[in-house]
PDB file of N, CA and C in Angstrom:
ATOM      1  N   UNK A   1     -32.862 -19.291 -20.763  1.00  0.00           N
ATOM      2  CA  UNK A   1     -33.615 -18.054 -20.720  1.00  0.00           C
ATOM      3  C   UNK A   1     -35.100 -18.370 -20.755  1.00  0.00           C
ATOM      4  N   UNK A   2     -36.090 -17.437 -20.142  1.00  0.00           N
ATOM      5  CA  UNK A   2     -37.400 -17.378 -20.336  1.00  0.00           C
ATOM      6  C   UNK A   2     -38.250 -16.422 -21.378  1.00  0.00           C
ATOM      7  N   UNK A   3     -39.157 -16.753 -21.568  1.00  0.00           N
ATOM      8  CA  UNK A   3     -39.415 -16.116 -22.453  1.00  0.00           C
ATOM      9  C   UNK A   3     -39.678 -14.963 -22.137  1.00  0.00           C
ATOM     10  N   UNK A   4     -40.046 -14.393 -21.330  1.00  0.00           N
ATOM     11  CA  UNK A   4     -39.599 -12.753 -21.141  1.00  0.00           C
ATOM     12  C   UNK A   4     -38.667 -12.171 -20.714  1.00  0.00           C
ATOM     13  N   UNK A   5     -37.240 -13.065 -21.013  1.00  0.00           N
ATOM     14  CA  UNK A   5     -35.943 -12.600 -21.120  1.00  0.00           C
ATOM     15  C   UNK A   5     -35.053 -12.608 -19.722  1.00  0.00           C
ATOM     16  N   UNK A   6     -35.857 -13.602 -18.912  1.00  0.00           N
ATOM     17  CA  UNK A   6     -35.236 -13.909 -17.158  1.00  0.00           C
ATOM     18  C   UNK A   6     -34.361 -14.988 -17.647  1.00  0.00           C
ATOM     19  N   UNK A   7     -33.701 -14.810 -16.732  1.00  0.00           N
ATOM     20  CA  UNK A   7     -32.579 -15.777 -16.477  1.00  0.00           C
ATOM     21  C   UNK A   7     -33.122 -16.914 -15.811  1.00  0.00           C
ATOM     22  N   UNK A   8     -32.343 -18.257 -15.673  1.00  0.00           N
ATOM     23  CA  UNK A   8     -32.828 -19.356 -15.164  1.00  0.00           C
ATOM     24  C   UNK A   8     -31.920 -20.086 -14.697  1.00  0.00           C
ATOM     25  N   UNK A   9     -31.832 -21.106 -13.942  1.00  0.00           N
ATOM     26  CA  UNK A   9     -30.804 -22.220 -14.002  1.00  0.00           C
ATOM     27  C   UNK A   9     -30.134 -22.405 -15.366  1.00  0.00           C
ATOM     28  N   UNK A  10     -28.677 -22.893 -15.184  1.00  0.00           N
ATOM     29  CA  UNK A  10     -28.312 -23.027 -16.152  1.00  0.00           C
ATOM     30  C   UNK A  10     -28.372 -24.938 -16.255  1.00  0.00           C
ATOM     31  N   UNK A  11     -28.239 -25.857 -17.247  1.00  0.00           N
ATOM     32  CA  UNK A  11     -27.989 -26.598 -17.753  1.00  0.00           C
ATOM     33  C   UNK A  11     -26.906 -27.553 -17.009  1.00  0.00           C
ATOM     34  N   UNK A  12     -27.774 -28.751 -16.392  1.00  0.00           N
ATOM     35  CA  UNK A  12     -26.323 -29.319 -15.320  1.00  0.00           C
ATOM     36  C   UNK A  12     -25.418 -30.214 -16.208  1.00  0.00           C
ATOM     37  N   UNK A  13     -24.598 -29.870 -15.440  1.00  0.00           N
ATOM     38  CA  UNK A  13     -23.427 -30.828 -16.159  1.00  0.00           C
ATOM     39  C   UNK A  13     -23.127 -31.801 -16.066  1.00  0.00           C
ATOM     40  N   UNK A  14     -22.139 -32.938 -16.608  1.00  0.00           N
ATOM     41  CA  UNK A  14     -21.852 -34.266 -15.657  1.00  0.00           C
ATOM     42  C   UNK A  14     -20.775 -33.733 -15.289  1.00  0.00           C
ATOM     43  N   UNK A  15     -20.654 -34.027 -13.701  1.00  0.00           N
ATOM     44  CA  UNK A  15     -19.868 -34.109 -13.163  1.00  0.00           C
ATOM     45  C   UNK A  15     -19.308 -35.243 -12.511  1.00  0.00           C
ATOM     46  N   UNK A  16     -18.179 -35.575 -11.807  1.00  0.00           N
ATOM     47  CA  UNK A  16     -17.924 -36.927 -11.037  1.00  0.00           C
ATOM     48  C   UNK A  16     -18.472 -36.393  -9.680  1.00  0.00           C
ATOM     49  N   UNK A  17     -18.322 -37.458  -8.755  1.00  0.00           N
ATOM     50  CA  UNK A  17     -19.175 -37.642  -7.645  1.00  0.00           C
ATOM     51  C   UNK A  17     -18.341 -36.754  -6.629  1.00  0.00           C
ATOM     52  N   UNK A  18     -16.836 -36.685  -7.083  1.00  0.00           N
ATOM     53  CA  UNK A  18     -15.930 -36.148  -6.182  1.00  0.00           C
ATOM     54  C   UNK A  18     -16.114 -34.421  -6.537  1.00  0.00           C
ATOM     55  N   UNK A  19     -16.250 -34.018  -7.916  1.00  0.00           N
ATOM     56  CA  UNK A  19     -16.310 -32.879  -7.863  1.00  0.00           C
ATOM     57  C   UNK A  19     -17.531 -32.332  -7.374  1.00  0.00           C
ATOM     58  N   UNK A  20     -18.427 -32.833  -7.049  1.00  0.00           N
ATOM     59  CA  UNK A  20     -19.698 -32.667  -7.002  1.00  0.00           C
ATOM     60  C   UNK A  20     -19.508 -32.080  -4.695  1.00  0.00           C
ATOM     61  N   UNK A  21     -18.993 -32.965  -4.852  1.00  0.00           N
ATOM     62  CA  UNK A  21     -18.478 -32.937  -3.122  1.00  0.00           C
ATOM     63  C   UNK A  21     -17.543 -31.827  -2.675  1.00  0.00           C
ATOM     64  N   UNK A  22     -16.753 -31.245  -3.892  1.00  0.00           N
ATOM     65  CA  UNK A  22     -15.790 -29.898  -3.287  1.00  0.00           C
ATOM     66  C   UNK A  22     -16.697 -28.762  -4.454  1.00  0.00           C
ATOM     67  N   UNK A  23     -17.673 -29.204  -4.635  1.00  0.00           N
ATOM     68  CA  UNK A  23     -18.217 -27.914  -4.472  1.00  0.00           C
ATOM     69  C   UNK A  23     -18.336 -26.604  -3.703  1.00  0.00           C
ATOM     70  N   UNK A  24     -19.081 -27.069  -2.608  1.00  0.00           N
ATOM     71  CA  UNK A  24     -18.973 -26.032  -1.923  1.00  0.00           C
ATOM     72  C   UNK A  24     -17.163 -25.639  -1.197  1.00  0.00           C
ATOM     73  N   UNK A  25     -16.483 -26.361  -1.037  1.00  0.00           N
ATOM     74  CA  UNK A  25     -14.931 -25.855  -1.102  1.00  0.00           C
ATOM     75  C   UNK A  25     -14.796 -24.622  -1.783  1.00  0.00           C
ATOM     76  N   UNK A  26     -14.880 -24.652  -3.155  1.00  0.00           N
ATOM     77  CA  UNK A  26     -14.793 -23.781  -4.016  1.00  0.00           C
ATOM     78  C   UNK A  26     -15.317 -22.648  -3.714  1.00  0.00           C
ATOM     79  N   UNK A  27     -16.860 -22.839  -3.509  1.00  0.00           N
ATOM     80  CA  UNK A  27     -16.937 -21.523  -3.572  1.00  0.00           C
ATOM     81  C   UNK A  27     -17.245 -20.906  -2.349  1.00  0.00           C
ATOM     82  N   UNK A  28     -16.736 -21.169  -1.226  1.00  0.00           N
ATOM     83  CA  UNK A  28     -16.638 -20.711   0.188  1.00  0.00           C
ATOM     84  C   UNK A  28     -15.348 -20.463  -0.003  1.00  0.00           C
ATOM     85  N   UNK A  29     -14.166 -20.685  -1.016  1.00  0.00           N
ATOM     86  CA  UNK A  29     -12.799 -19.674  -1.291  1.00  0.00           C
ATOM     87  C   UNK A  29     -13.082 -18.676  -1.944  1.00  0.00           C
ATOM     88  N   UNK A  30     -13.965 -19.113  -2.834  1.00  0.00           N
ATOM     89  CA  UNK A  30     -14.273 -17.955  -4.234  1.00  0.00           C
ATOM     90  C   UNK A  30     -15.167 -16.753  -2.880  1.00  0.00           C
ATOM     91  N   UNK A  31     -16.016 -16.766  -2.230  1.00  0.00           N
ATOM     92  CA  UNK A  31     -16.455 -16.076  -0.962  1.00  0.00           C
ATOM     93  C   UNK A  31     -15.750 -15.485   0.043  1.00  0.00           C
ATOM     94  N   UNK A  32     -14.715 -15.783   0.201  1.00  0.00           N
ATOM     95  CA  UNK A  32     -13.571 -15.259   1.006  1.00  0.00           C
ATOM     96  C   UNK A  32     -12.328 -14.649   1.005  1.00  0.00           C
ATOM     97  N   UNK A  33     -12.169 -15.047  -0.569  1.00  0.00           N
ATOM     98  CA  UNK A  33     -11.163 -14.449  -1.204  1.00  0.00           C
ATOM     99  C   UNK A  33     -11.614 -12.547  -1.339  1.00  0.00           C
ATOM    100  N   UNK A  34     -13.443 -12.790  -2.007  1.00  0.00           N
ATOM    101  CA  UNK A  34     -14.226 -12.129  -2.246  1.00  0.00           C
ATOM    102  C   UNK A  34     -13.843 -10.416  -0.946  1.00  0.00           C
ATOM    103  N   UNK A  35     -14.260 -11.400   0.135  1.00  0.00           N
ATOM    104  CA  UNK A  35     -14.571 -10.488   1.391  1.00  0.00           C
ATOM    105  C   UNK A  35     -12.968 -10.105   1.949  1.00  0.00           C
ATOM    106  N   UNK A  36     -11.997 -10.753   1.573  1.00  0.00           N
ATOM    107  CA  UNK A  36     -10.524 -10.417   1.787  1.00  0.00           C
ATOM    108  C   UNK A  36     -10.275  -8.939   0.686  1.00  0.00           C
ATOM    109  N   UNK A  37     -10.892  -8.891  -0.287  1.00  0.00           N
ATOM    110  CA  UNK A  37     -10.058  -8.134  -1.143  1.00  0.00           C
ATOM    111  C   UNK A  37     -10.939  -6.929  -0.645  1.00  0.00           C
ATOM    112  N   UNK A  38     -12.090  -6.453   0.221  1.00  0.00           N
ATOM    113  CA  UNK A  38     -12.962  -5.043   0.543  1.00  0.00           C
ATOM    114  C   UNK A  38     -12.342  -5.208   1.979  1.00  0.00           C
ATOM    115  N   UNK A  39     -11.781  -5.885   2.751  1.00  0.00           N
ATOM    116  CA  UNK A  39     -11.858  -5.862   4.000  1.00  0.00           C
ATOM    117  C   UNK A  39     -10.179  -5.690   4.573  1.00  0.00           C
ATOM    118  N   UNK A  40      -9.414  -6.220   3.352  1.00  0.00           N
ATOM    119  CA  UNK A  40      -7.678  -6.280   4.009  1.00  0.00           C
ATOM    120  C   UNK A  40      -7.097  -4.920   3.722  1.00  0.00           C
ATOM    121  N   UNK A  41      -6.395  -4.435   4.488  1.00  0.00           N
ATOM    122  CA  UNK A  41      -5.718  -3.109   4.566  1.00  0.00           C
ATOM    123  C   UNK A  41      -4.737  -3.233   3.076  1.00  0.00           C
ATOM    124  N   UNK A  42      -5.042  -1.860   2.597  1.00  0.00           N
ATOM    125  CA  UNK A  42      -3.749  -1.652   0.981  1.00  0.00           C
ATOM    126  C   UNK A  42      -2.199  -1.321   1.939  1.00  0.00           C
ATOM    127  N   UNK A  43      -1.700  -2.161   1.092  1.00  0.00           N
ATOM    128  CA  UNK A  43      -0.130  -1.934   1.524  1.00  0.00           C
ATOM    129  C   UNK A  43       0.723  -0.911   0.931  1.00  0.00           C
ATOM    130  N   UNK A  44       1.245  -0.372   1.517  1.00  0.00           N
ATOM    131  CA  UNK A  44       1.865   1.016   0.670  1.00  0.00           C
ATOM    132  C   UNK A  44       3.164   0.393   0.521  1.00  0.00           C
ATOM    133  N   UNK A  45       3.777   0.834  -0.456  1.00  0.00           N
ATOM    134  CA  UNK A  45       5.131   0.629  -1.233  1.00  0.00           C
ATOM    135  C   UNK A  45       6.162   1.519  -1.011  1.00  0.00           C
ATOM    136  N   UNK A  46       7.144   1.032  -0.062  1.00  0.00           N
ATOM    137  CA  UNK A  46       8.073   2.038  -0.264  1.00  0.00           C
ATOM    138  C   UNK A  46       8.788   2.618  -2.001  1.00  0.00           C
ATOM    139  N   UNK A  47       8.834   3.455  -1.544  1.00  0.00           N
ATOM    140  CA  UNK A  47       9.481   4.737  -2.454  1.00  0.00           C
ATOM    141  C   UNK A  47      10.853   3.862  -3.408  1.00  0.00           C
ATOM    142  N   UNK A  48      10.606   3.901  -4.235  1.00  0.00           N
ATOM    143  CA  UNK A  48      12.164   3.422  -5.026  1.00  0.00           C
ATOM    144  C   UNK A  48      13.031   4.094  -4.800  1.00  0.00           C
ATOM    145  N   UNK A  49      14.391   3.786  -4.336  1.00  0.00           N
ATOM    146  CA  UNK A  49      15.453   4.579  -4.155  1.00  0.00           C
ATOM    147  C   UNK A  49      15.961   5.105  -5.882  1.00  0.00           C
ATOM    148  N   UNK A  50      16.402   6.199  -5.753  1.00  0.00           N
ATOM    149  CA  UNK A  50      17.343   6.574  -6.997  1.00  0.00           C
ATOM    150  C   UNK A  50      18.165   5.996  -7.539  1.00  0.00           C
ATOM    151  N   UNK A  51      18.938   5.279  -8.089  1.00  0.00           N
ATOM    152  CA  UNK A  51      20.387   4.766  -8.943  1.00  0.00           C
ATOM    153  C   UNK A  51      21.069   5.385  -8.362  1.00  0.00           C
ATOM    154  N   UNK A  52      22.321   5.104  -8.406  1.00  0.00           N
ATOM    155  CA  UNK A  52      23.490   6.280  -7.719  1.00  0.00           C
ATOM    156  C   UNK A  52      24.618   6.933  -8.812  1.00  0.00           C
ATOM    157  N   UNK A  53      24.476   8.077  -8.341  1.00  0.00           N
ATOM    158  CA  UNK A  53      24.791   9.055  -9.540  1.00  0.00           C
ATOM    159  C   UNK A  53      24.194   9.386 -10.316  1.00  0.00           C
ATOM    160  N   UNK A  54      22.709   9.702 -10.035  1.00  0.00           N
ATOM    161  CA  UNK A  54      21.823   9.823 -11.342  1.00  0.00           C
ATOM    162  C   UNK A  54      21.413  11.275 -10.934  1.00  0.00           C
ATOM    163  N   UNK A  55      20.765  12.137 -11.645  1.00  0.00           N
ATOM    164  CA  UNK A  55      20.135  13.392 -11.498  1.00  0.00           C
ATOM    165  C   UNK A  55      18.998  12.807 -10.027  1.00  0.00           C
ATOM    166  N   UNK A  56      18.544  12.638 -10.093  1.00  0.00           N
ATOM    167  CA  UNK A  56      17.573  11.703  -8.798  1.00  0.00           C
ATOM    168  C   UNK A  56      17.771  12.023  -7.240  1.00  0.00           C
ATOM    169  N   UNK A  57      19.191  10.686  -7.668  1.00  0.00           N
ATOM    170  CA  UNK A  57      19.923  10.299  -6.091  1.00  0.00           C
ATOM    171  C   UNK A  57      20.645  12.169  -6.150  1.00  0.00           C
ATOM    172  N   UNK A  58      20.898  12.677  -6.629  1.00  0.00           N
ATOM    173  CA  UNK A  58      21.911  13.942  -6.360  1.00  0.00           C
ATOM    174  C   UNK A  58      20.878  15.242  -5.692  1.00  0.00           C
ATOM    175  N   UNK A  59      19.301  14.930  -6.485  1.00  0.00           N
ATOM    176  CA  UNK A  59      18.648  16.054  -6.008  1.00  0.00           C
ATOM    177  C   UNK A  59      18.141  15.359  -4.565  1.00  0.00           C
ATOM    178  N   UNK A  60      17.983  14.050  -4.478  1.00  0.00           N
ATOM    179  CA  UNK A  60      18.332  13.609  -3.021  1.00  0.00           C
ATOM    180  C   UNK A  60      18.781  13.646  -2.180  1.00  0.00           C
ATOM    181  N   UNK A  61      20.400  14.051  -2.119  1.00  0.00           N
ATOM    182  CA  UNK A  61      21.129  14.418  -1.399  1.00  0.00           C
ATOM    183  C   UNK A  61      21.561  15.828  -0.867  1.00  0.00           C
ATOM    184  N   UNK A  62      20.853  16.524  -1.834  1.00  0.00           N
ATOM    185  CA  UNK A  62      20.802  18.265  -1.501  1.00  0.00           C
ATOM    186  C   UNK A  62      19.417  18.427  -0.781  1.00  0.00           C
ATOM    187  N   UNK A  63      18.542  17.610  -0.967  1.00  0.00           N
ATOM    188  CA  UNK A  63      17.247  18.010  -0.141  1.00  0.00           C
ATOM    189  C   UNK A  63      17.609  17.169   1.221  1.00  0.00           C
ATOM    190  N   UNK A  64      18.246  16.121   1.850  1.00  0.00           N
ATOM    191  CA  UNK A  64      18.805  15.695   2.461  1.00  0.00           C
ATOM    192  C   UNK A  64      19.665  16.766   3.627  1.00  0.00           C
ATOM    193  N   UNK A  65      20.534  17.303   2.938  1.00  0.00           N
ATOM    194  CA  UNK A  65      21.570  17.721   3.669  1.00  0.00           C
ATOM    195  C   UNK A  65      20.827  19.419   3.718  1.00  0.00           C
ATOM    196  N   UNK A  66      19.967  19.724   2.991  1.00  0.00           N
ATOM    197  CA  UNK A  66      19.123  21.357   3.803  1.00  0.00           C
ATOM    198  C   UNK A  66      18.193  20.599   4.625  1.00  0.00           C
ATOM    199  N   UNK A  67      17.482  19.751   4.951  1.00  0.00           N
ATOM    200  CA  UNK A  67      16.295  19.377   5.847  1.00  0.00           C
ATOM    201  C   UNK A  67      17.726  19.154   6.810  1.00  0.00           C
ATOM    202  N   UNK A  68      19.415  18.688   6.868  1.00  0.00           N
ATOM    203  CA  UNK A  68      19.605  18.328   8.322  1.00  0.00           C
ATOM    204  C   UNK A  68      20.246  19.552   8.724  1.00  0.00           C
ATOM    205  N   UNK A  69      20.541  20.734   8.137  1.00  0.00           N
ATOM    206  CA  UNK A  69      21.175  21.870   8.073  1.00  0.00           C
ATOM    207  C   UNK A  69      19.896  22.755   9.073  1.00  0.00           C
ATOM    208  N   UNK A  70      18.735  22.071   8.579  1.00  0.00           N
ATOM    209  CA  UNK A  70      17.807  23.767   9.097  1.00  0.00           C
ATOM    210  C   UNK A  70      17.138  22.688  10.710  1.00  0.00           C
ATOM    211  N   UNK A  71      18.144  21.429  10.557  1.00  0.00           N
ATOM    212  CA  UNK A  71      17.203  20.758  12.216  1.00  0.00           C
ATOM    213  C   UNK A  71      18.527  21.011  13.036  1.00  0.00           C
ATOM    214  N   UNK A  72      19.848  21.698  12.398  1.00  0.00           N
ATOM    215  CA  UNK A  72      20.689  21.566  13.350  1.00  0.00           C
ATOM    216  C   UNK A  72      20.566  23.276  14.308  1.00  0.00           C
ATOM    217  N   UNK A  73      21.228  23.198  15.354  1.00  0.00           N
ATOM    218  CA  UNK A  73      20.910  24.833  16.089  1.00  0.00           C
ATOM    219  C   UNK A  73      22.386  25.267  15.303  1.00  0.00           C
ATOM    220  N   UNK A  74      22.516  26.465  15.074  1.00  0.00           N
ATOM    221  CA  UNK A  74      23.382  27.196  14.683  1.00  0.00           C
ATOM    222  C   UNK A  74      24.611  26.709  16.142  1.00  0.00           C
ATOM    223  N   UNK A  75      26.229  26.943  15.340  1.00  0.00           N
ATOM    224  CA  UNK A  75      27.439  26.528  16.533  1.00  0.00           C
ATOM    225  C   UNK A  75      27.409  28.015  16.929  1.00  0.00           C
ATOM    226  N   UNK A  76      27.218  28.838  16.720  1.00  0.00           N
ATOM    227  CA  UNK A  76      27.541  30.071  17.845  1.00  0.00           C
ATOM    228  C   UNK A  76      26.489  30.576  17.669  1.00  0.00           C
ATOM    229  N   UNK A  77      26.534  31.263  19.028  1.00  0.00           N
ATOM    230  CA  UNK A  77      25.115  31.692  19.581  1.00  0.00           C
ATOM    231  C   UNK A  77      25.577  33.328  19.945  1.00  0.00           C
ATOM    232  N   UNK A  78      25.030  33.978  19.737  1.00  0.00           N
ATOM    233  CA  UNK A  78      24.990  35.391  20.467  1.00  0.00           C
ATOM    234  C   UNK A  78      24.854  35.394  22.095  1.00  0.00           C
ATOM    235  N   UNK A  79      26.205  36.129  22.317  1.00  0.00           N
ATOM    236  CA  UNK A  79      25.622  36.280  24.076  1.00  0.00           C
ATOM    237  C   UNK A  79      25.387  37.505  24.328  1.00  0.00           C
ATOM    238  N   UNK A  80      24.368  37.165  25.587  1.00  0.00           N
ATOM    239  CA  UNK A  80      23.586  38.015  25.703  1.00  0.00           C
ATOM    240  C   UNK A  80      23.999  38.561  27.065  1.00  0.00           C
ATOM    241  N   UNK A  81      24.524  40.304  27.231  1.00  0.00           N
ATOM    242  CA  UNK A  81      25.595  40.736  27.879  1.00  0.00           C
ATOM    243  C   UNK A  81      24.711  41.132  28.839  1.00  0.00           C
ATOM    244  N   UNK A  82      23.122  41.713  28.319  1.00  0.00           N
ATOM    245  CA  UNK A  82      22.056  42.397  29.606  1.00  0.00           C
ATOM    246  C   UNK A  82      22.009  41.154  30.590  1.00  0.00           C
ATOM    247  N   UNK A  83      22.327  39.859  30.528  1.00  0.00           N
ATOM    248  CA  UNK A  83      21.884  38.531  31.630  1.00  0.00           C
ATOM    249  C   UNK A  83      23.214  38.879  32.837  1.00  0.00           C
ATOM    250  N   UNK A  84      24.515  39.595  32.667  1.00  0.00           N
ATOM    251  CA  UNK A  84      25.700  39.321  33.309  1.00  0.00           C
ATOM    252  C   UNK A  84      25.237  40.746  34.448  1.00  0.00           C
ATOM    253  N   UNK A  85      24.617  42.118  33.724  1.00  0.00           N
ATOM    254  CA  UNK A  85      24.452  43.192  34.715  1.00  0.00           C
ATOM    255  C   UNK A  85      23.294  43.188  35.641  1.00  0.00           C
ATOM    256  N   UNK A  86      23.873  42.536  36.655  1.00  0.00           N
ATOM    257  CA  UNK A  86      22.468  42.457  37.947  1.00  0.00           C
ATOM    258  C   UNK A  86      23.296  43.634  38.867  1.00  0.00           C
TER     259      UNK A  86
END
């Protein structure tokens, strides 16, 4: 520290000659790792399935079977008798 409270170099260390050389290794990962974690798309998680037989999976299977109930067309249809009098 300085005396009006700045920061400074810190205090070198001994190091060996080899660590001294993957220095910059380090921190061109520590830099990229950096720019990976603002830049890589979040992965979404599929949905946990229910247990089976649980209150869950059952309200699953009733919301299931009305979403395929209201995509199916009704089996009888009204006919329409005004199309036959030309």
């Amino acid at each position: 520290e300085y005396p009006g409270g700045g920061v400074g170099p810190a205090g070198l260390a001994r190091e060996s000659k080899s660590a001294r050389l993957t220095h910059g290794d380090r921190v061109i990962g520590d830099a990229l790792t950096l720019e990976a974690l603002e830049t890589a798309p979040r992965l979404r998680r599929k949905k946990p399935k229910a247990p089976f037989r649980s209150i869950a999976y059952r309200k699953q299977l009733l919301a299931d079977k009305k979403k395929a109930a209201e995509s199916r067309s009704p089996w009888r249809h009204k006919y329409d008798f005004s199309k036959d009098m030309v």
